[in-house]
PDBML (XML) file of the C-alpha atoms, coordinates in Angstrom:
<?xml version="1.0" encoding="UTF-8" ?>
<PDBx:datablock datablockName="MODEL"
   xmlns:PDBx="http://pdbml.pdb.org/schema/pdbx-v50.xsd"
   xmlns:xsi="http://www.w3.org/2001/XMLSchema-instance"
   xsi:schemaLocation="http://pdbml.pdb.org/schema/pdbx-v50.xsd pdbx-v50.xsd">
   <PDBx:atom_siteCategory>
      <PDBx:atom_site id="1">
         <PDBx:B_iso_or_equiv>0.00</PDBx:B_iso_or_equiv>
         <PDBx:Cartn_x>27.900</PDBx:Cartn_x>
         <PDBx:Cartn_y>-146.511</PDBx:Cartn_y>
         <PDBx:Cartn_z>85.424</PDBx:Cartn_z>
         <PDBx:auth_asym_id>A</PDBx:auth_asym_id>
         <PDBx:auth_atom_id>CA</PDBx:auth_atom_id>
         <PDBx:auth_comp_id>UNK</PDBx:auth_comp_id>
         <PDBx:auth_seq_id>1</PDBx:auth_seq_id>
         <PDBx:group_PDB>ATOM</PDBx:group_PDB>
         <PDBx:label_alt_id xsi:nil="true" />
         <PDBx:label_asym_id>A</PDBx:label_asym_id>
         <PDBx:label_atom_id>CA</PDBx:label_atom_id>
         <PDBx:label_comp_id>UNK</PDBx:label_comp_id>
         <PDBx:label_entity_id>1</PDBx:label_entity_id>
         <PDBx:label_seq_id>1</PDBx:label_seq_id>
         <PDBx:occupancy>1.00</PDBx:occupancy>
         <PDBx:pdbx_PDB_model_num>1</PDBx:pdbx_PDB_model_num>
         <PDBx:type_symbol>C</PDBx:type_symbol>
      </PDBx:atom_site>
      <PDBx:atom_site id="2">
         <PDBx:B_iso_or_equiv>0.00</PDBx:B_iso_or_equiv>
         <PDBx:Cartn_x>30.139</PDBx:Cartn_x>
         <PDBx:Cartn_y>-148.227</PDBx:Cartn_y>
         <PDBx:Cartn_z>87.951</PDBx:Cartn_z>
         <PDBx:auth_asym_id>A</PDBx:auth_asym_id>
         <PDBx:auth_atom_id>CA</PDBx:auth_atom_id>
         <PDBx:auth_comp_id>UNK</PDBx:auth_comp_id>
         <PDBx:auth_seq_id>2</PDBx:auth_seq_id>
         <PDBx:group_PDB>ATOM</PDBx:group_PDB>
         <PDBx:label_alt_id xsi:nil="true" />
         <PDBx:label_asym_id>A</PDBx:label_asym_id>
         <PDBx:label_atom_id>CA</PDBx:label_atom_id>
         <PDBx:label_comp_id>UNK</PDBx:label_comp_id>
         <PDBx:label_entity_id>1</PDBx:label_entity_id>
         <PDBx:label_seq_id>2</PDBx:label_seq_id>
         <PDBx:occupancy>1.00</PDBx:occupancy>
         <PDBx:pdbx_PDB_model_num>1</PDBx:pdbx_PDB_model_num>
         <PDBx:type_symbol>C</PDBx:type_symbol>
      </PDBx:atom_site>
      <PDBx:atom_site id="3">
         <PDBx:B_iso_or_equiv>0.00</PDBx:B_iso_or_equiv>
         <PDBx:Cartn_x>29.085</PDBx:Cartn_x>
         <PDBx:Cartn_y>-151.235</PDBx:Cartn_y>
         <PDBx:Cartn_z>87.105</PDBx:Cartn_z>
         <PDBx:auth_asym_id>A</PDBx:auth_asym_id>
         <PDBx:auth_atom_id>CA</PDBx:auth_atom_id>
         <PDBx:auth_comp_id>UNK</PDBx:auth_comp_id>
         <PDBx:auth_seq_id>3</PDBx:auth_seq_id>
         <PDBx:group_PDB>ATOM</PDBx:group_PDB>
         <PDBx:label_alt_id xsi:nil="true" />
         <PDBx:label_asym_id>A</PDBx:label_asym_id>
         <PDBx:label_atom_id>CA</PDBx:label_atom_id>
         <PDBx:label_comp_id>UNK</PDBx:label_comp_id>
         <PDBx:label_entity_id>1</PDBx:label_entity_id>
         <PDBx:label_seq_id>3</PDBx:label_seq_id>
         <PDBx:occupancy>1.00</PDBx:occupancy>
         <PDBx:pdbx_PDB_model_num>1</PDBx:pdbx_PDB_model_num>
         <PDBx:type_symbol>C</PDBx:type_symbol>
      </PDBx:atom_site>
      <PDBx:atom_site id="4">
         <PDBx:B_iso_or_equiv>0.00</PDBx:B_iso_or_equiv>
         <PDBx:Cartn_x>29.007</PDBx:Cartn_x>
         <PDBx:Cartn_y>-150.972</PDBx:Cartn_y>
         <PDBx:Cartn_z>83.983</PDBx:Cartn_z>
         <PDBx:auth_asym_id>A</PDBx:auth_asym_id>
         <PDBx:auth_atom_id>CA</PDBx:auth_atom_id>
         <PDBx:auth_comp_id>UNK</PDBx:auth_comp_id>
         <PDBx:auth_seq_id>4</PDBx:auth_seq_id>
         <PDBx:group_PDB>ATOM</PDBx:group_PDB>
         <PDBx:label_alt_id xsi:nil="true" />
         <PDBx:label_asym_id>A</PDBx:label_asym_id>
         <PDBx:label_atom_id>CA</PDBx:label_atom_id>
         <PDBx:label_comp_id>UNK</PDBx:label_comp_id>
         <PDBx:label_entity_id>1</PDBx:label_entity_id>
         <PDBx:label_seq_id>4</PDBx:label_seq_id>
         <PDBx:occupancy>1.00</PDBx:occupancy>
         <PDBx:pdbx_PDB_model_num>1</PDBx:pdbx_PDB_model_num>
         <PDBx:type_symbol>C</PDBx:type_symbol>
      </PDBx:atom_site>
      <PDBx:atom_site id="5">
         <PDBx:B_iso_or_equiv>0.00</PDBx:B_iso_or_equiv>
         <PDBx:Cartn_x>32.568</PDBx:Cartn_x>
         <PDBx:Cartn_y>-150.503</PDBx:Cartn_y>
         <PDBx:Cartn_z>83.856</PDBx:Cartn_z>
         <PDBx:auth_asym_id>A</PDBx:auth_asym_id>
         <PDBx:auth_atom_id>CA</PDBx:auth_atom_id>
         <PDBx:auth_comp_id>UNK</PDBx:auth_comp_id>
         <PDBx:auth_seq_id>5</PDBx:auth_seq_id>
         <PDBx:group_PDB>ATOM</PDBx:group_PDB>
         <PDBx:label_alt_id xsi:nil="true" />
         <PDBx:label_asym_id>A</PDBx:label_asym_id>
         <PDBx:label_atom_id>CA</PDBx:label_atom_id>
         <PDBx:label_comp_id>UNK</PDBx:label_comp_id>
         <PDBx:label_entity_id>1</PDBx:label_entity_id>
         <PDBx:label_seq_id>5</PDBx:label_seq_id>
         <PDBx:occupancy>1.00</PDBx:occupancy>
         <PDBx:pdbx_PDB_model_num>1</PDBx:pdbx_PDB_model_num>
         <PDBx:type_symbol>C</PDBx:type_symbol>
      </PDBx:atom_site>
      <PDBx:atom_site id="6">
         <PDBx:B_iso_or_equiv>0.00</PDBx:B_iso_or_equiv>
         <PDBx:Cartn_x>32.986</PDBx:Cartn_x>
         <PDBx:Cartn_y>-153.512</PDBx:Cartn_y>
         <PDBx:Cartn_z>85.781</PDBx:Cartn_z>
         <PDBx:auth_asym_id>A</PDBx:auth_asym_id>
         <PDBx:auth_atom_id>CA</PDBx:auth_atom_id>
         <PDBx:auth_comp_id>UNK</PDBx:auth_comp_id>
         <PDBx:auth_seq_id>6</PDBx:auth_seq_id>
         <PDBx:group_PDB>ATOM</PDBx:group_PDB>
         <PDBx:label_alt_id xsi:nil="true" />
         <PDBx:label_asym_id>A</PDBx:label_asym_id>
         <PDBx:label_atom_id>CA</PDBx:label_atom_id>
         <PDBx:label_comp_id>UNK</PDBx:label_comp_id>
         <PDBx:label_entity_id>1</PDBx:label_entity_id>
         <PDBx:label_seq_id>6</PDBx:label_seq_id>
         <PDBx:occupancy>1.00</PDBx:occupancy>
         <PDBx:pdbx_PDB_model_num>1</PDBx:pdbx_PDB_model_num>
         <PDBx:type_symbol>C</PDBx:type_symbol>
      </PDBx:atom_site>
      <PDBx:atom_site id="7">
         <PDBx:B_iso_or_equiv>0.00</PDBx:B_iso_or_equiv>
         <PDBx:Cartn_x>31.479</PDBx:Cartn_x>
         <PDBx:Cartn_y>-155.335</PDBx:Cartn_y>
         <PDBx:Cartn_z>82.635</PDBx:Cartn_z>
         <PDBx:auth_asym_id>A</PDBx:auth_asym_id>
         <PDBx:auth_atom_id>CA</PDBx:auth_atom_id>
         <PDBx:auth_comp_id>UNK</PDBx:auth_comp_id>
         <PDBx:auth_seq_id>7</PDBx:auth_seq_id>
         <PDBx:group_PDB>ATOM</PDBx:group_PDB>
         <PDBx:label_alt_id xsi:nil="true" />
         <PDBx:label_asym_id>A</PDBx:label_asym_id>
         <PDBx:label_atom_id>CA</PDBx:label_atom_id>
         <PDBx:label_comp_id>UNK</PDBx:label_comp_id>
         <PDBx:label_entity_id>1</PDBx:label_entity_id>
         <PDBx:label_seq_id>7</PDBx:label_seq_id>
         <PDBx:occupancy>1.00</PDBx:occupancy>
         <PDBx:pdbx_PDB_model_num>1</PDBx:pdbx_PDB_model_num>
         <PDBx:type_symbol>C</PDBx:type_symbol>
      </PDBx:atom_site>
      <PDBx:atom_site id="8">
         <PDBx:B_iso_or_equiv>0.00</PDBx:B_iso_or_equiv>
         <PDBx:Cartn_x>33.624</PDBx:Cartn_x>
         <PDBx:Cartn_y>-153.620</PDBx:Cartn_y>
         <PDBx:Cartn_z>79.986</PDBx:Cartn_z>
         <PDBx:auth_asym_id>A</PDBx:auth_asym_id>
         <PDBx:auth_atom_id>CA</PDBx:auth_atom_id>
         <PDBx:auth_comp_id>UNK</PDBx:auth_comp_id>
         <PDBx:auth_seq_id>8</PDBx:auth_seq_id>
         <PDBx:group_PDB>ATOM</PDBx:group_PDB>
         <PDBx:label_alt_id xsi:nil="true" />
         <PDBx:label_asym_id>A</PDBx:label_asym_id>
         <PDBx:label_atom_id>CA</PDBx:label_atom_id>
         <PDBx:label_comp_id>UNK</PDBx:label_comp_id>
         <PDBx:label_entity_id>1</PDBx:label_entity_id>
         <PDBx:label_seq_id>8</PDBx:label_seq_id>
         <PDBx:occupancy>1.00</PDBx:occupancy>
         <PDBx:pdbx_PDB_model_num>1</PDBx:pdbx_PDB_model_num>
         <PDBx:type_symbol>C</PDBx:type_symbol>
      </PDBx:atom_site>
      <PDBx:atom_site id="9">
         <PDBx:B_iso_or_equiv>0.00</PDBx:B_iso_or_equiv>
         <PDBx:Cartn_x>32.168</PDBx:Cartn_x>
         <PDBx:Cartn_y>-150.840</PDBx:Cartn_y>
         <PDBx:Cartn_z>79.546</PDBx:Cartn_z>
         <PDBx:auth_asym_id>A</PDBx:auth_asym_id>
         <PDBx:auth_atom_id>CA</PDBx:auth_atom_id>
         <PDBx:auth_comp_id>UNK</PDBx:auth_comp_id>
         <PDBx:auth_seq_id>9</PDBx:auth_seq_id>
         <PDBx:group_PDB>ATOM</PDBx:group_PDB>
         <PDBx:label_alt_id xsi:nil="true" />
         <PDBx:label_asym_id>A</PDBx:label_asym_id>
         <PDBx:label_atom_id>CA</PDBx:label_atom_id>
         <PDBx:label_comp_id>UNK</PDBx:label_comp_id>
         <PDBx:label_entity_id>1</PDBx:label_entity_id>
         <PDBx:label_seq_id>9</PDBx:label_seq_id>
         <PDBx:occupancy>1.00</PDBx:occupancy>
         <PDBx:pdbx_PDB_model_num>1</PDBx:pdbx_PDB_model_num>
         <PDBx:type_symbol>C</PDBx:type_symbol>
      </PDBx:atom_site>
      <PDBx:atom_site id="10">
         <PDBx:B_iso_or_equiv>0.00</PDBx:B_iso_or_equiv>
         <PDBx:Cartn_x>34.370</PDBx:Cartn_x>
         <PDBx:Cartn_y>-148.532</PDBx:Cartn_y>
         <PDBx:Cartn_z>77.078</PDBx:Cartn_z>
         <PDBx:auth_asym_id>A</PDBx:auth_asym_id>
         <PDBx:auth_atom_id>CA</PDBx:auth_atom_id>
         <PDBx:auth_comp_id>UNK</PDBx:auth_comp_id>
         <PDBx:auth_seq_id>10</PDBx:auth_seq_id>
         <PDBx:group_PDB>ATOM</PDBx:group_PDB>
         <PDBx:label_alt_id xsi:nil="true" />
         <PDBx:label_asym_id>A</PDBx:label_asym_id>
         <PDBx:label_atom_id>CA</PDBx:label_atom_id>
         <PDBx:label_comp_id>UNK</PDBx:label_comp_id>
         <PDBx:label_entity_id>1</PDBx:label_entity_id>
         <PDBx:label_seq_id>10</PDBx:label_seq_id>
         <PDBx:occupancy>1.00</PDBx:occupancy>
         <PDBx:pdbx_PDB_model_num>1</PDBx:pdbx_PDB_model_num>
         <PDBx:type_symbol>C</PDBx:type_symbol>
      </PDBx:atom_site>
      <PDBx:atom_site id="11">
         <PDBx:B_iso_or_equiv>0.00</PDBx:B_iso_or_equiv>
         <PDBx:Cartn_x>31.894</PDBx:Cartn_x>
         <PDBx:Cartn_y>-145.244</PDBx:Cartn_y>
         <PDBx:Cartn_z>76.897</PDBx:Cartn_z>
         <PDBx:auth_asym_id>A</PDBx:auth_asym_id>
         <PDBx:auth_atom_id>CA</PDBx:auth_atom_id>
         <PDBx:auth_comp_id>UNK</PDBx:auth_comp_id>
         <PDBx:auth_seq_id>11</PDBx:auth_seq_id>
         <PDBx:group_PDB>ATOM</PDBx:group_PDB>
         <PDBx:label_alt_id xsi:nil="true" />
         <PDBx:label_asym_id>A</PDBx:label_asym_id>
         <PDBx:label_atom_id>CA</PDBx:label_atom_id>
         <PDBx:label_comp_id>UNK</PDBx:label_comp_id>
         <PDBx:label_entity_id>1</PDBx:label_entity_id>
         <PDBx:label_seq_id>11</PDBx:label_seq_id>
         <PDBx:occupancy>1.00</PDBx:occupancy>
         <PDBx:pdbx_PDB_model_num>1</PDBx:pdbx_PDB_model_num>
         <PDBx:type_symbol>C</PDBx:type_symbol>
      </PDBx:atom_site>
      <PDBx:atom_site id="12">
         <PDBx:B_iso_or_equiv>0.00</PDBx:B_iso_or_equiv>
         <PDBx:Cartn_x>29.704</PDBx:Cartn_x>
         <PDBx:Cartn_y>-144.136</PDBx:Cartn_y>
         <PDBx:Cartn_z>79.291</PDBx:Cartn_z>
         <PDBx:auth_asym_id>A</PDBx:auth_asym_id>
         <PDBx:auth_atom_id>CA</PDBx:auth_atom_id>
         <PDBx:auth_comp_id>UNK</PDBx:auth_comp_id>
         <PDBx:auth_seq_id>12</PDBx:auth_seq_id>
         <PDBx:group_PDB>ATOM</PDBx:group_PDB>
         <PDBx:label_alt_id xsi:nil="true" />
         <PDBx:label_asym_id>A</PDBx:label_asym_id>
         <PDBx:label_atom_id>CA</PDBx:label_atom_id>
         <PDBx:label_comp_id>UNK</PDBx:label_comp_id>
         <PDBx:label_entity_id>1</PDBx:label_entity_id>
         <PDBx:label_seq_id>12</PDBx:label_seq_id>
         <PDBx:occupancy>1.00</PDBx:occupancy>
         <PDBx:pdbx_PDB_model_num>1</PDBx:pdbx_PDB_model_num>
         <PDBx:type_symbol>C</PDBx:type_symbol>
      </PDBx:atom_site>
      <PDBx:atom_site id="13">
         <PDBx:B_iso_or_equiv>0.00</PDBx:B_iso_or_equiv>
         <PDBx:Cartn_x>27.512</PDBx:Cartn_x>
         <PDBx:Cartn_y>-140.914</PDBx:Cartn_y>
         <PDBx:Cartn_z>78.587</PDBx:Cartn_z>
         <PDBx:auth_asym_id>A</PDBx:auth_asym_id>
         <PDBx:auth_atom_id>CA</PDBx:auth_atom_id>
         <PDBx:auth_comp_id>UNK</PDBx:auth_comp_id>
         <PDBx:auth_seq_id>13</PDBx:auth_seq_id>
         <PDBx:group_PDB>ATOM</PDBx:group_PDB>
         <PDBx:label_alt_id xsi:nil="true" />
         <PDBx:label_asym_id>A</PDBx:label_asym_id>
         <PDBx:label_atom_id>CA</PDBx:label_atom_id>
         <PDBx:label_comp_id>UNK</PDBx:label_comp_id>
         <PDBx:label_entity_id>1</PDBx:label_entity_id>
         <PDBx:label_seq_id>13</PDBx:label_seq_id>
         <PDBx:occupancy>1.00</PDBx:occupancy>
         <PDBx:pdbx_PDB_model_num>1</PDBx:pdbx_PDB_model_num>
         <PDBx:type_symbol>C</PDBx:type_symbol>
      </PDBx:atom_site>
      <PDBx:atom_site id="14">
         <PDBx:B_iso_or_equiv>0.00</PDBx:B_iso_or_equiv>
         <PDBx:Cartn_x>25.461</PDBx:Cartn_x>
         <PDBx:Cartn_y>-139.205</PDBx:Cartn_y>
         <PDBx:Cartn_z>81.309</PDBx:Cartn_z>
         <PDBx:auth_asym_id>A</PDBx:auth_asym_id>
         <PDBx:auth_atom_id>CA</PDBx:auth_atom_id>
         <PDBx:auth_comp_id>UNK</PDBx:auth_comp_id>
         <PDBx:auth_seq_id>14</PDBx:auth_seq_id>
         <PDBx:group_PDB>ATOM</PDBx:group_PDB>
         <PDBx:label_alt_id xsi:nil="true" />
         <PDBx:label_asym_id>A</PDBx:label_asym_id>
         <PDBx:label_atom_id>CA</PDBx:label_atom_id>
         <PDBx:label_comp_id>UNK</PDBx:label_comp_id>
         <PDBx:label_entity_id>1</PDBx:label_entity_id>
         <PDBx:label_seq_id>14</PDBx:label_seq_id>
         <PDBx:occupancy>1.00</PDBx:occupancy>
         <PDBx:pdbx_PDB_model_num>1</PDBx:pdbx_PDB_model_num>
         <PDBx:type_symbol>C</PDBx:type_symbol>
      </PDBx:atom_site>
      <PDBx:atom_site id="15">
         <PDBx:B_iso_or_equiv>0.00</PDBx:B_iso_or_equiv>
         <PDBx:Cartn_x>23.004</PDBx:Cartn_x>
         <PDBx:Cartn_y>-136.042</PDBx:Cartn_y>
         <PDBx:Cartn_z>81.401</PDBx:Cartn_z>
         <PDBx:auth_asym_id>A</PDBx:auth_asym_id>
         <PDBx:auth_atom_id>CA</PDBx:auth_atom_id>
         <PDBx:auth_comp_id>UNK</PDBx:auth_comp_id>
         <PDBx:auth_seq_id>15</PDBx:auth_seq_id>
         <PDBx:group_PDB>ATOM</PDBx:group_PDB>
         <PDBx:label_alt_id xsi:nil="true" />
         <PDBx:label_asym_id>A</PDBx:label_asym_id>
         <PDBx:label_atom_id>CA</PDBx:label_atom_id>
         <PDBx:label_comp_id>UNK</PDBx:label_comp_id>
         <PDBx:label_entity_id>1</PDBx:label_entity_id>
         <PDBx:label_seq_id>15</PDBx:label_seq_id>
         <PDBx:occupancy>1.00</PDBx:occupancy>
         <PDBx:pdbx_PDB_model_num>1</PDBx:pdbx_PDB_model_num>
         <PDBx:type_symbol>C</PDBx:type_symbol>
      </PDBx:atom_site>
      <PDBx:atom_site id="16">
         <PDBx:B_iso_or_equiv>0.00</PDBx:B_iso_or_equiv>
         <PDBx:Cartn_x>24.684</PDBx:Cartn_x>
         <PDBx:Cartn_y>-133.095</PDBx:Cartn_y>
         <PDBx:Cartn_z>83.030</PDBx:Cartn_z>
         <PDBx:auth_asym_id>A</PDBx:auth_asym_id>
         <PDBx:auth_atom_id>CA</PDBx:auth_atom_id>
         <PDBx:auth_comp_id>UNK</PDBx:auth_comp_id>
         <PDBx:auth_seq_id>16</PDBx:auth_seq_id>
         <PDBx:group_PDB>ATOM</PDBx:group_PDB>
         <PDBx:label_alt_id xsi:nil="true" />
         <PDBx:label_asym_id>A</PDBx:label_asym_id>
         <PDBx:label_atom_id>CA</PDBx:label_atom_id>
         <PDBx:label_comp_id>UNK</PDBx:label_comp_id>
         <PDBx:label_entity_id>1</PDBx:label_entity_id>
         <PDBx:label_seq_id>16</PDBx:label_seq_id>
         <PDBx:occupancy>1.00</PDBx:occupancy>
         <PDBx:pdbx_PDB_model_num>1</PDBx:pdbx_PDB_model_num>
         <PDBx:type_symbol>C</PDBx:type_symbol>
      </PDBx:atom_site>
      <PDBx:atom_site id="17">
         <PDBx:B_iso_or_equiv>0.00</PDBx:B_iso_or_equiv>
         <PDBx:Cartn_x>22.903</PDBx:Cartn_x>
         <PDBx:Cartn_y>-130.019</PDBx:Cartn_y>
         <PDBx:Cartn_z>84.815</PDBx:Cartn_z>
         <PDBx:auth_asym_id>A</PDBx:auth_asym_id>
         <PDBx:auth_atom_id>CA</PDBx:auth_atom_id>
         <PDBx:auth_comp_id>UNK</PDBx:auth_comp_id>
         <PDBx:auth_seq_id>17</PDBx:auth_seq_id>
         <PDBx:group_PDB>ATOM</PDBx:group_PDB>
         <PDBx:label_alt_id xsi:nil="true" />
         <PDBx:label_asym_id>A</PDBx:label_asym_id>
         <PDBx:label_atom_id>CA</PDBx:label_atom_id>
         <PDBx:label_comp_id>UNK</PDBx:label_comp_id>
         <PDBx:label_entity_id>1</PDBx:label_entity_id>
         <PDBx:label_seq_id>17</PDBx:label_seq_id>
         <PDBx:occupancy>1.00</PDBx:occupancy>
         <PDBx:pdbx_PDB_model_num>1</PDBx:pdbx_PDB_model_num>
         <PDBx:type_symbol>C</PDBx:type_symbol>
      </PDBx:atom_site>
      <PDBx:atom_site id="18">
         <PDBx:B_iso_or_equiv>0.00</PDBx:B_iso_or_equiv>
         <PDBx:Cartn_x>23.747</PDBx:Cartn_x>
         <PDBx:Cartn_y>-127.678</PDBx:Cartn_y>
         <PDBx:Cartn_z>87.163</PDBx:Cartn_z>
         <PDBx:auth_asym_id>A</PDBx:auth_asym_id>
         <PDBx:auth_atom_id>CA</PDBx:auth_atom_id>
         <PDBx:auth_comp_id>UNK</PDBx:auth_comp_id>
         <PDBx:auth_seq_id>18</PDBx:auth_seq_id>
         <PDBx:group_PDB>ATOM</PDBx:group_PDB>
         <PDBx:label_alt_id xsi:nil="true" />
         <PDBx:label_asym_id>A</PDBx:label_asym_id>
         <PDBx:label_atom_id>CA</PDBx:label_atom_id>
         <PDBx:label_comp_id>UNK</PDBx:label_comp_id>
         <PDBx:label_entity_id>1</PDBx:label_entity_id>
         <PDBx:label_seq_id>18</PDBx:label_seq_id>
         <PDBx:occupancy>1.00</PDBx:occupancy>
         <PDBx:pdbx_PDB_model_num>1</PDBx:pdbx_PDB_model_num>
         <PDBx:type_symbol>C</PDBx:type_symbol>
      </PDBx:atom_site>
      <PDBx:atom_site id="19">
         <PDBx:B_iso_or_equiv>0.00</PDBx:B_iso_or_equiv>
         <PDBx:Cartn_x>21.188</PDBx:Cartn_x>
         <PDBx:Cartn_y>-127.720</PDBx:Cartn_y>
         <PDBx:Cartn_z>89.219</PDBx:Cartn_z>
         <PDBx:auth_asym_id>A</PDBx:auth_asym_id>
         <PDBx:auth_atom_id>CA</PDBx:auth_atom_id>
         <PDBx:auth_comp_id>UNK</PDBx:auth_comp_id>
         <PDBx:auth_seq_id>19</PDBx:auth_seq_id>
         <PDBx:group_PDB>ATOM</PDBx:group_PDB>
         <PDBx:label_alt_id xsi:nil="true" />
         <PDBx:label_asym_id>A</PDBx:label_asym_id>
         <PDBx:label_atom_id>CA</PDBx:label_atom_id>
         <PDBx:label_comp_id>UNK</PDBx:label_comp_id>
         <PDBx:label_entity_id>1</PDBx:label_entity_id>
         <PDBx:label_seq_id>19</PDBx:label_seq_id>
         <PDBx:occupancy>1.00</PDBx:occupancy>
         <PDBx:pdbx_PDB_model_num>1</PDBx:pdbx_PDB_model_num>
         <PDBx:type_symbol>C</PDBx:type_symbol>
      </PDBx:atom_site>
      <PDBx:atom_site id="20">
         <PDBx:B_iso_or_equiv>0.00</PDBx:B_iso_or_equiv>
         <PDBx:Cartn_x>18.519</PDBx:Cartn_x>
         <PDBx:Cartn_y>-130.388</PDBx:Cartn_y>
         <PDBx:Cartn_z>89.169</PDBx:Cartn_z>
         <PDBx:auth_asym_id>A</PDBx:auth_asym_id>
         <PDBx:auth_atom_id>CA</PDBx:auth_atom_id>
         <PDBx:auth_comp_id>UNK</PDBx:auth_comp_id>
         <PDBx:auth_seq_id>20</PDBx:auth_seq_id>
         <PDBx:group_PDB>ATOM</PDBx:group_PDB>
         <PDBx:label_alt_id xsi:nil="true" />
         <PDBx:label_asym_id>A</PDBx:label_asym_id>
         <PDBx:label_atom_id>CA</PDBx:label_atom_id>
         <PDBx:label_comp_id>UNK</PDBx:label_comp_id>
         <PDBx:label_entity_id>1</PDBx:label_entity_id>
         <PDBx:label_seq_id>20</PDBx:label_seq_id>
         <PDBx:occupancy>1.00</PDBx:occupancy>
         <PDBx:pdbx_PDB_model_num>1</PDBx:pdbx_PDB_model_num>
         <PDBx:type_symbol>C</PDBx:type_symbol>
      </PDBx:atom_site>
      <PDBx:atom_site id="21">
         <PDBx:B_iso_or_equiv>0.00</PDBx:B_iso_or_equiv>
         <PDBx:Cartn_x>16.555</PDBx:Cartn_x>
         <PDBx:Cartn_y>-127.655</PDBx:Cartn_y>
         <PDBx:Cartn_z>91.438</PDBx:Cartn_z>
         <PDBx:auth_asym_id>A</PDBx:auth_asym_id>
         <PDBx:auth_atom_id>CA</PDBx:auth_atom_id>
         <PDBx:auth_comp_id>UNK</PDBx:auth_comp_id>
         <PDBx:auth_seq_id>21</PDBx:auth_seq_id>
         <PDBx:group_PDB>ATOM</PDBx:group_PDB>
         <PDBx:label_alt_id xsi:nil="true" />
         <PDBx:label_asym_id>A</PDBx:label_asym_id>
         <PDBx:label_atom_id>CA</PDBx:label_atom_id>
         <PDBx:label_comp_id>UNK</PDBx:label_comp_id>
         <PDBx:label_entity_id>1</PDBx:label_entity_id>
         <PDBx:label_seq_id>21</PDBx:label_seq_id>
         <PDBx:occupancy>1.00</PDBx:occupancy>
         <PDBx:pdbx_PDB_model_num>1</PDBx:pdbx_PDB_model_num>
         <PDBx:type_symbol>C</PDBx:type_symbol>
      </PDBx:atom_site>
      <PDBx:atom_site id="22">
         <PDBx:B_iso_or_equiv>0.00</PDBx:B_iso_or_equiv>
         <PDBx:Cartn_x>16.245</PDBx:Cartn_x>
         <PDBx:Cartn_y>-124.935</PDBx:Cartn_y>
         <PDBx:Cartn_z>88.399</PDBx:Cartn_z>
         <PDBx:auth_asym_id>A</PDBx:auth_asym_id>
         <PDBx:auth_atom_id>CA</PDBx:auth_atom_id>
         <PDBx:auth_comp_id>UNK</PDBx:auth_comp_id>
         <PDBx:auth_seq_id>22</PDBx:auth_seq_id>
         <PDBx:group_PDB>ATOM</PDBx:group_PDB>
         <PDBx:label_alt_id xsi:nil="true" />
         <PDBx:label_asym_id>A</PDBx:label_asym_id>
         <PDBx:label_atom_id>CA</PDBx:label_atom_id>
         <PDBx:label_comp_id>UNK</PDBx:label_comp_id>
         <PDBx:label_entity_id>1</PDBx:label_entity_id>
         <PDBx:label_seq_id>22</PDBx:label_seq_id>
         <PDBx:occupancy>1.00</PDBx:occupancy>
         <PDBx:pdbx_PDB_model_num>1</PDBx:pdbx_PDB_model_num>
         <PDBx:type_symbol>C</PDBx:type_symbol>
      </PDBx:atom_site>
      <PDBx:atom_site id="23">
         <PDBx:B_iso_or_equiv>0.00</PDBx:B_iso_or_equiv>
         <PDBx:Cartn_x>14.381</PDBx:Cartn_x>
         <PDBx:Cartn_y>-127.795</PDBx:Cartn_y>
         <PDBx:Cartn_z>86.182</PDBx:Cartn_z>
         <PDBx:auth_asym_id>A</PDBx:auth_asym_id>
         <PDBx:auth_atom_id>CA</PDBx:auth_atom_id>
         <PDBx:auth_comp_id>UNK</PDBx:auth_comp_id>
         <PDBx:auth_seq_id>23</PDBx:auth_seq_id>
         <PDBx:group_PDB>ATOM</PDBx:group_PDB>
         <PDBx:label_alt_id xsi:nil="true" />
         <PDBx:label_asym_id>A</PDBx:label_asym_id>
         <PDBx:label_atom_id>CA</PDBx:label_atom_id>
         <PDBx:label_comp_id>UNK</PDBx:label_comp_id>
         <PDBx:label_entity_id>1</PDBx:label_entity_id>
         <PDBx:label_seq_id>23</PDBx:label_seq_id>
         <PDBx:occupancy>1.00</PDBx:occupancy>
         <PDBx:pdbx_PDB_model_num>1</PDBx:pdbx_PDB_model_num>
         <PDBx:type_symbol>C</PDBx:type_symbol>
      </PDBx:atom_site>
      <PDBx:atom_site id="24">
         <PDBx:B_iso_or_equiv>0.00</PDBx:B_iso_or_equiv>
         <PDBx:Cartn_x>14.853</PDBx:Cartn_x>
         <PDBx:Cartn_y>-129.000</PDBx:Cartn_y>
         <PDBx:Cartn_z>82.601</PDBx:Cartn_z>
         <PDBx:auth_asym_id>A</PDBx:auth_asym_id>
         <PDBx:auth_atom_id>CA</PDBx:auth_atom_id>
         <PDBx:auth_comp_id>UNK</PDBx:auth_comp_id>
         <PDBx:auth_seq_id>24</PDBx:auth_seq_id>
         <PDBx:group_PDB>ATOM</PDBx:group_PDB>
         <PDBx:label_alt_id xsi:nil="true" />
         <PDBx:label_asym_id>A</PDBx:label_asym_id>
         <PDBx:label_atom_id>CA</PDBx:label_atom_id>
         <PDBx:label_comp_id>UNK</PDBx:label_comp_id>
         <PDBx:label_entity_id>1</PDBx:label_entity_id>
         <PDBx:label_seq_id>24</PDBx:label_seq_id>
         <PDBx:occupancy>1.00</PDBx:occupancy>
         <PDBx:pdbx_PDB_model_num>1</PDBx:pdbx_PDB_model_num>
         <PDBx:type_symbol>C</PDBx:type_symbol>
      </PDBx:atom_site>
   </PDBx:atom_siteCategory>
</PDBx:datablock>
């Protein structure tokens, strides 16, 4: 994502959880 932006990057969308450790 950081580097991304570095390119231009104008959106950047990312999977969000609590906790990794209660699975999904």
């Amino acid at each position: 994502a950081v580097a991304a932006t570095a390119l231009g990057a104008g959106v950047i969308e990312k999977h969000f959880i609590m906790s990794r450790a209660e699975g999904g």
